[in-house]
Protein backbone atom coordinates (compact mmCIF):
# COMPACT_ATOMS: atom_id res chain seq x y z
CA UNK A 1 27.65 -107.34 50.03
CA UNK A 2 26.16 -103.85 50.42
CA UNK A 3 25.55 -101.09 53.00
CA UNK A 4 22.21 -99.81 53.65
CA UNK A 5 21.47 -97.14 55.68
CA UNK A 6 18.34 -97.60 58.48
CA UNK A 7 16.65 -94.71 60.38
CA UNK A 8 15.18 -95.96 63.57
CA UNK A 9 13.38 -92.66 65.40
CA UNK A 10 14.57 -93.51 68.65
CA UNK A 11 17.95 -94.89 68.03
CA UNK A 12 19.27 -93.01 65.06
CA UNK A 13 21.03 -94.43 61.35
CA UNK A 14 22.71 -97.51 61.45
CA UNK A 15 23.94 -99.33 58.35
CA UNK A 16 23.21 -103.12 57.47
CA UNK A 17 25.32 -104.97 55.18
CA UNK A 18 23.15 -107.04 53.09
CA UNK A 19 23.26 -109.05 49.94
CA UNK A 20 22.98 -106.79 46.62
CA UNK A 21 19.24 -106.07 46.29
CA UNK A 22 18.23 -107.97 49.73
CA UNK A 23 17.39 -104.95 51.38
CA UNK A 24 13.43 -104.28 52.76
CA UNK A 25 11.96 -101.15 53.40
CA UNK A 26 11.79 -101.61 57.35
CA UNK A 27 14.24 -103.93 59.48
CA UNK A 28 14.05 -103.99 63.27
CA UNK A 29 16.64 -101.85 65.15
CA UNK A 30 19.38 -103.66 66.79
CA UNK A 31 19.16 -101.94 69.81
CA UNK A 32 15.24 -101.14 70.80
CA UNK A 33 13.75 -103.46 68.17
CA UNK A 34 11.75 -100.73 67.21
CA UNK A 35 10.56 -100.19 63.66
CA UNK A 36 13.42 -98.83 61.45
CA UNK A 37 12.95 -97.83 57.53
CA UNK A 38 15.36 -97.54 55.20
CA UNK A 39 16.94 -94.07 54.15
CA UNK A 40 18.13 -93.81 50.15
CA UNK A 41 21.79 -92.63 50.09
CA UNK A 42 24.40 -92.65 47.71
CA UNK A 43 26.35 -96.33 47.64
CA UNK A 44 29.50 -96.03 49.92
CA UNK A 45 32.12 -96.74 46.86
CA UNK A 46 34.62 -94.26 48.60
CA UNK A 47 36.07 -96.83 50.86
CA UNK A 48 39.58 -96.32 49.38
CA UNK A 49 42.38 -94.73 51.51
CA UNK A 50 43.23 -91.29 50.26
CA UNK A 51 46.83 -91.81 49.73
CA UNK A 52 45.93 -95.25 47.77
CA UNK A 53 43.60 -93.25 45.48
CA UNK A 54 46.44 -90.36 45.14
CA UNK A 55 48.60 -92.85 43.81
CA UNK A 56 45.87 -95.15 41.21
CA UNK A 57 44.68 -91.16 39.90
CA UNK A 58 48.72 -89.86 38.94
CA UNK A 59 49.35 -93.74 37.58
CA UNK A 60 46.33 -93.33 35.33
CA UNK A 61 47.69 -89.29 34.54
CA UNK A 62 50.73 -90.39 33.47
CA UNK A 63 49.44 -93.06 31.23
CA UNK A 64 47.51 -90.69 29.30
CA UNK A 65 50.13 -87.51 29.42
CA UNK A 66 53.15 -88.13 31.05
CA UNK A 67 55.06 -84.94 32.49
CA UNK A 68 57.46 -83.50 29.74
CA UNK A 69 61.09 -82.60 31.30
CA UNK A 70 62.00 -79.04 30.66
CA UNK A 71 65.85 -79.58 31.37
CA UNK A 72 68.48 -82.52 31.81
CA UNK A 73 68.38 -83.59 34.47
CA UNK A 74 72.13 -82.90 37.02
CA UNK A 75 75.14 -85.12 36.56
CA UNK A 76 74.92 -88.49 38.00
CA UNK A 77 77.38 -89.57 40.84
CA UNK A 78 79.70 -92.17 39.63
CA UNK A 79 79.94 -94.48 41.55
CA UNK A 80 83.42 -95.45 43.61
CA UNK A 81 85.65 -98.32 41.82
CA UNK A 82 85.12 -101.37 43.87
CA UNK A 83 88.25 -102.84 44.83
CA UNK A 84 89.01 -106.39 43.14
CA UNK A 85 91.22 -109.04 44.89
CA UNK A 86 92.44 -108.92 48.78
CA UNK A 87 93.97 -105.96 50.12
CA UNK A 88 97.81 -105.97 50.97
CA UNK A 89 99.24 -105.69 54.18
C-alpha cells in the first residue's frame, strides 16, 4: 500500500492509502465530497522511529569501520569464589 496526498479547497490535505500505482488525479473528499486532486510529494519512506534508525545507521558504521581502541581497557572485577558444599554450623 501507498500514501497519497489529496488537496480538497475547502477541507484541506488528507492522505489515501491506495494500492501502488492505483491512485487518480481527483478522489472525492471524505468530509464535503467535494472535488479533491492529488498533490505530488515525496513517498513517506521515513516512517522509522528515530532511535530504531540510530541504531540500523551505527550497526551498518561499524560493519564498514569499526571504532579502533586507543587504550586497554581497566582491570576487570573478579568475580567472588562461590562457595561449594553446605555451610557449617
Amino acid at each position: 500500500m501507498a500514501t497519497y496526498v489529496y488537496r480538497c479547497s475547502r477541507d484541506g490535505d488528507f492522505e489515501v492509502r491506495l494500492p501502488l500505482g492505483a491512485a487518480t488525479e481527483s478522489i472525492s473528499c471524505g468530509h464535503c465530497a467535494g472535488d479533491a486532486t492529488r498533490v505530488w510529494s515525496a513517498p513517506h519512506l521515513s516512517r522509522t522511529p528515530r532511535p530504531l534508525a540510530a541504531a540500523i545507521e551505527q550497526a551498518g558504521r561499524s560493519a564498514e569501520a569499526p571504532r579502533v581502541v586507543a587504550q586497554l581497557p581497566g582491570a576487570r572485577r573478579v568475580p567472588a569464589p562461590v562457595p561449594r558444599g553446605l555451610p557449617r554450623l
